[in-house]
C-alpha atoms as a PDB file:
ATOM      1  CA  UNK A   1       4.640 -53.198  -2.791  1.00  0.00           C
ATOM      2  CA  UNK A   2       1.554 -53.609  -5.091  1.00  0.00           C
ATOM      3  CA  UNK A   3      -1.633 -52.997  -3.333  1.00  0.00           C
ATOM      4  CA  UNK A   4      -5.460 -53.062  -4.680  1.00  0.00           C
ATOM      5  CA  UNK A   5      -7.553 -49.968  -4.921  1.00  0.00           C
ATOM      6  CA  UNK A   6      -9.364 -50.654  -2.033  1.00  0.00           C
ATOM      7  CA  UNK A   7      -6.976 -51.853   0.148  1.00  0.00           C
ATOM      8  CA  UNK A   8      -5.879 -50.359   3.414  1.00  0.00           C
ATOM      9  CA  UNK A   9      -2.309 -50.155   4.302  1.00  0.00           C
ATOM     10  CA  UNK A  10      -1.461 -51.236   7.618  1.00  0.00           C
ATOM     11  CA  UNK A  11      -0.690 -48.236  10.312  1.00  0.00           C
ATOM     12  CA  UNK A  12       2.998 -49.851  10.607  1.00  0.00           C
ATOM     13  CA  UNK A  13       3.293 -48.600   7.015  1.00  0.00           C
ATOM     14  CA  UNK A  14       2.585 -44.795   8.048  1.00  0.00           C
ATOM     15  CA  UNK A  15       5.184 -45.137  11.004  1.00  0.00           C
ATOM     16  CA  UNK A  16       7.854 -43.346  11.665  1.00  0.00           C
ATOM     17  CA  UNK A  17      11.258 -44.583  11.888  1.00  0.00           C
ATOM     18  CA  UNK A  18      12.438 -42.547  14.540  1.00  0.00           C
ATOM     19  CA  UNK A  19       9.424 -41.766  17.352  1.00  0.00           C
ATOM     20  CA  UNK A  20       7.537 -45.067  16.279  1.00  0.00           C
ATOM     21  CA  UNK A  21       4.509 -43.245  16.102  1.00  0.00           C
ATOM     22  CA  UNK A  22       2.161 -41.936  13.004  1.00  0.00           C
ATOM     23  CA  UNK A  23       4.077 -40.071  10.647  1.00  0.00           C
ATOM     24  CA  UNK A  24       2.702 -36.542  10.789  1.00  0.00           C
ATOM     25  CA  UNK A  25       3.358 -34.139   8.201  1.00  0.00           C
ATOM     26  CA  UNK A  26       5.818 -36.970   6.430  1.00  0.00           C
ATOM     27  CA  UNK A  27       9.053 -35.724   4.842  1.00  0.00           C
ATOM     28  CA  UNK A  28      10.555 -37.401   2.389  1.00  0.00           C
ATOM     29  CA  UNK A  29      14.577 -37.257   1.697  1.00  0.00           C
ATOM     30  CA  UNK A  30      16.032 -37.342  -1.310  1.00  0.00           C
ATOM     31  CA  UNK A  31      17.065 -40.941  -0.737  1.00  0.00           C
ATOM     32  CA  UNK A  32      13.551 -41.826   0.056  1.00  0.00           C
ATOM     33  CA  UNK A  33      13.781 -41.720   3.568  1.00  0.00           C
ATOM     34  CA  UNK A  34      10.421 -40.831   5.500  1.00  0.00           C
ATOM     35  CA  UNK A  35      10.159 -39.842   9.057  1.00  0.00           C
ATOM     36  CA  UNK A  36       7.580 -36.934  10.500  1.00  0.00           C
ATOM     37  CA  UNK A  37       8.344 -33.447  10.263  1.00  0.00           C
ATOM     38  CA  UNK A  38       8.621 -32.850  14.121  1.00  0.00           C
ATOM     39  CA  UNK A  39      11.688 -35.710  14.533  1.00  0.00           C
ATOM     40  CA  UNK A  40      12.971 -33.694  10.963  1.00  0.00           C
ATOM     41  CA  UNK A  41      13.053 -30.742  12.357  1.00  0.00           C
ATOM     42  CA  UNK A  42      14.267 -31.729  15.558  1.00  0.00           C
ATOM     43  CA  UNK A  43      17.475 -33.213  13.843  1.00  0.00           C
ATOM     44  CA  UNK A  44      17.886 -29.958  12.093  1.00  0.00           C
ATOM     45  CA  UNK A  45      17.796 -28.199  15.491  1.00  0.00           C
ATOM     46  CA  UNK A  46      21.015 -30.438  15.993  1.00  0.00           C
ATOM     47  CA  UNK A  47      22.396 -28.638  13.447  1.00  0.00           C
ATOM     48  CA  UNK A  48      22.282 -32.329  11.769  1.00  0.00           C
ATOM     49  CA  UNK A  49      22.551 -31.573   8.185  1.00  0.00           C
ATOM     50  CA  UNK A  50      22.180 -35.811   7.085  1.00  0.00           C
ATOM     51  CA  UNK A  51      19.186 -38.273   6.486  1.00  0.00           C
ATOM     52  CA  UNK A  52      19.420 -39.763  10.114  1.00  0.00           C
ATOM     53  CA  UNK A  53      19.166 -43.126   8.566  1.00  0.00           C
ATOM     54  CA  UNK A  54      21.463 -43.141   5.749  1.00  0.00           C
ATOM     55  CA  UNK A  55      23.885 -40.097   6.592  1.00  0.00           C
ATOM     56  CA  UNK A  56      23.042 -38.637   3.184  1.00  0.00           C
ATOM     57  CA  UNK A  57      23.654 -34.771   2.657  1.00  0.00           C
ATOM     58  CA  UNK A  58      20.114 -33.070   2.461  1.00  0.00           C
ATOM     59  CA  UNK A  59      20.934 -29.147   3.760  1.00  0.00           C
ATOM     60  CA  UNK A  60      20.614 -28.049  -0.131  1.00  0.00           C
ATOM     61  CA  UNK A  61      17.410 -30.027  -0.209  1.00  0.00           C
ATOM     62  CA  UNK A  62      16.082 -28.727   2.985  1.00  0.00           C
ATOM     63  CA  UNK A  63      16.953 -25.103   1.848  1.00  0.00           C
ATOM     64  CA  UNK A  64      15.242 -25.305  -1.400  1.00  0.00           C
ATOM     65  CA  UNK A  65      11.965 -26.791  -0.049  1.00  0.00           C
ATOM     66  CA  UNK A  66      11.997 -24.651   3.008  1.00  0.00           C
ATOM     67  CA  UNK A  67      11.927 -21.505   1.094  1.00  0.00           C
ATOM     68  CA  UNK A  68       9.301 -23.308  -1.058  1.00  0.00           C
ATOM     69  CA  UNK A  69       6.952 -24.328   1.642  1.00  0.00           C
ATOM     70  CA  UNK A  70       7.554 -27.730   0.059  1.00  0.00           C
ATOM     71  CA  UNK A  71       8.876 -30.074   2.785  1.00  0.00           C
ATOM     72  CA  UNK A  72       6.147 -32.220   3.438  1.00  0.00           C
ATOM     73  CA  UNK A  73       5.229 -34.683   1.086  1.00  0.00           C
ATOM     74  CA  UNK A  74       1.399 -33.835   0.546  1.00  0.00           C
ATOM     75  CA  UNK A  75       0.245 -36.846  -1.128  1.00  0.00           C
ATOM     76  CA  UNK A  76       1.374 -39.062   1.436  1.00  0.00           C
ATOM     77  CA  UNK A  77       0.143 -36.768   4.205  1.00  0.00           C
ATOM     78  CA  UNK A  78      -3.648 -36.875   1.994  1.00  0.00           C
ATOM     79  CA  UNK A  79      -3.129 -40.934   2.156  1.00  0.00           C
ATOM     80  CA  UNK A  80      -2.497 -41.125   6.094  1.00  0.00           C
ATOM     81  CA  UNK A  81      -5.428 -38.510   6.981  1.00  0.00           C
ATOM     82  CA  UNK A  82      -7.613 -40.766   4.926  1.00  0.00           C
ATOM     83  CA  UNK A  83      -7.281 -44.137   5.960  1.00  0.00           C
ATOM     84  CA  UNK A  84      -5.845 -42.740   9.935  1.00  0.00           C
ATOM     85  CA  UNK A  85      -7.812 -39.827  10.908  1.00  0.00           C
ATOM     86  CA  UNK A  86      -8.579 -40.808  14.181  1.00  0.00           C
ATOM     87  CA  UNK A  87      -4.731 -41.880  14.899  1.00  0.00           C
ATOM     88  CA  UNK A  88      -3.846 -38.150  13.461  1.00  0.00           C
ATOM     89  CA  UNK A  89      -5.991 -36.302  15.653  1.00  0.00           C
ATOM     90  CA  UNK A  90      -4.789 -38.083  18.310  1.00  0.00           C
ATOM     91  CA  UNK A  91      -0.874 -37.288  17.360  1.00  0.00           C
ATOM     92  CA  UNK A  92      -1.555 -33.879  16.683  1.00  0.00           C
ATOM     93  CA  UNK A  93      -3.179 -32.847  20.021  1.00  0.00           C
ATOM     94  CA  UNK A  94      -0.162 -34.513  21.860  1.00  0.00           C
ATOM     95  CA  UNK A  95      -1.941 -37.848  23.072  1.00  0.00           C
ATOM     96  CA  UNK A  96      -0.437 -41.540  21.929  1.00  0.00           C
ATOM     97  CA  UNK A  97      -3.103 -43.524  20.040  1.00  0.00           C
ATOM     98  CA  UNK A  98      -4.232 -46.405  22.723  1.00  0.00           C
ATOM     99  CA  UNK A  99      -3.798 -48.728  19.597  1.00  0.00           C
ATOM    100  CA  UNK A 100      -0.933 -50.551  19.256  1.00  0.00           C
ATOM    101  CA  UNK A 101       0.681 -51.288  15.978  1.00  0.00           C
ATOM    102  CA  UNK A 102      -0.643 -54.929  14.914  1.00  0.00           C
ATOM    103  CA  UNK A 103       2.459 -55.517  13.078  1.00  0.00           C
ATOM    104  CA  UNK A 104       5.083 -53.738  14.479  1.00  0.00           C
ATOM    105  CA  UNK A 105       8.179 -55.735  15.558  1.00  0.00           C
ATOM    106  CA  UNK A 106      10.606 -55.006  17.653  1.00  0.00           C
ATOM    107  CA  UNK A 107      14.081 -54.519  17.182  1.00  0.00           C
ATOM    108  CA  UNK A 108      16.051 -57.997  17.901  1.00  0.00           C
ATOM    109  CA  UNK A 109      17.807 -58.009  20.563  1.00  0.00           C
ATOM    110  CA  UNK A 110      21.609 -59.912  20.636  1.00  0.00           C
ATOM    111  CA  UNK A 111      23.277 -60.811  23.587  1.00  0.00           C
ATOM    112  CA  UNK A 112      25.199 -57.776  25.098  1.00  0.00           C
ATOM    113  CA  UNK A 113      22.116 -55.234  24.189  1.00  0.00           C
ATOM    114  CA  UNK A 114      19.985 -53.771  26.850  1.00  0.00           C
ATOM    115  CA  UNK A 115      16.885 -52.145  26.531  1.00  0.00           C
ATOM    116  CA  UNK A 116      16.064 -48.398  28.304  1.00  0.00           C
ATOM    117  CA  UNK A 117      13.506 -45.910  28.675  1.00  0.00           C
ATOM    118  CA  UNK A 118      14.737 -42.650  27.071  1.00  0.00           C
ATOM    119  CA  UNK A 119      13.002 -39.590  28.035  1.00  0.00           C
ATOM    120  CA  UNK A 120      12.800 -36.043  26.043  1.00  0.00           C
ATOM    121  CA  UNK A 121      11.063 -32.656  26.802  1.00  0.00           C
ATOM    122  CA  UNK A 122       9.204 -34.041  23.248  1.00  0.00           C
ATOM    123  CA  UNK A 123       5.995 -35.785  23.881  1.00  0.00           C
ATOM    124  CA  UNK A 124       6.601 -38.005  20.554  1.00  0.00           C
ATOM    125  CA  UNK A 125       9.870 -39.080  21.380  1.00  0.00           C
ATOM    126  CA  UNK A 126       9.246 -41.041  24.691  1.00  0.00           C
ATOM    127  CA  UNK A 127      10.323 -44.231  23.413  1.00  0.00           C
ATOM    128  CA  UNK A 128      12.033 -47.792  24.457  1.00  0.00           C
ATOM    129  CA  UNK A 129      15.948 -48.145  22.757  1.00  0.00           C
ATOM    130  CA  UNK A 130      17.904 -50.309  22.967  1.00  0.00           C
ATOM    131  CA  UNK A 131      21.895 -49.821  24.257  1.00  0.00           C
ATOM    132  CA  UNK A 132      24.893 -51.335  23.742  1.00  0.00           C
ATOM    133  CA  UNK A 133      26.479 -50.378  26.623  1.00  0.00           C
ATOM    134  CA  UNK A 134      27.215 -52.436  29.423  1.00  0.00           C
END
């Protein structure tokens, strides 16, 4: 995606994948994956050793930059701050931004799928899913 100097990417561009909110402190995988560093480490507390989106081995990778101090990707954290500091603040004192994402859509729904409310002792990771279960 080729964007201007001046131009602002949308916040559904600086969302993450797995909360659906900001990214905070975004990692990026080696296979160029992005997702915040709480729902990272909260896979590694799983003892989940894989990209959660495209199962790809990263415990060498999180090793290295660990022990670096090199997980988070710095100048996409700079970008986000910049153009999202009120959405930030909000994220990183524990409250949801009251503004929706303008452009976020939904995952499609096929017949068969329900949708539920899935709750977690994480603030970020209150979120709607949707099942497959009957």
């Amino acid at each position: 995606m080729a964007l201007s100097k001046h131009a602002i990417p949308s916040l559904s561009e600086y969302q993450c994948q797995i909360c659906l909110e900001i990214l905070i402190e975004p990692v990026t995988l080696p296979c160029n994956h992005t997702l915040c560093k709480p729902c990272f480490l909260s896979t590694l507390e799983k003892a989940n050793l894989c990209c959660p989106f495209c199962r790809l081995w990263v415990s060498s990778w999180t090793r290295y930059h660990t022990r670096r101090n090199s997980l988070v990707n710095m100048e996409l954290w700079e970008m986000i701050q910049k153009h999202y500091p009120k959405e930030c603040q909000l994220r990183i004192s524990g409250q949801e931004s009251e503004k929706e994402v303008e452009d976020y859509q939904p995952v499609p729904r096929s017949p068969g799928m329900r949708a539920a409310r899935v709750r977690s002792s994480a603030p970020h990771n209150n979120k709607d899913v949707v099942s497959t279960e009957n």
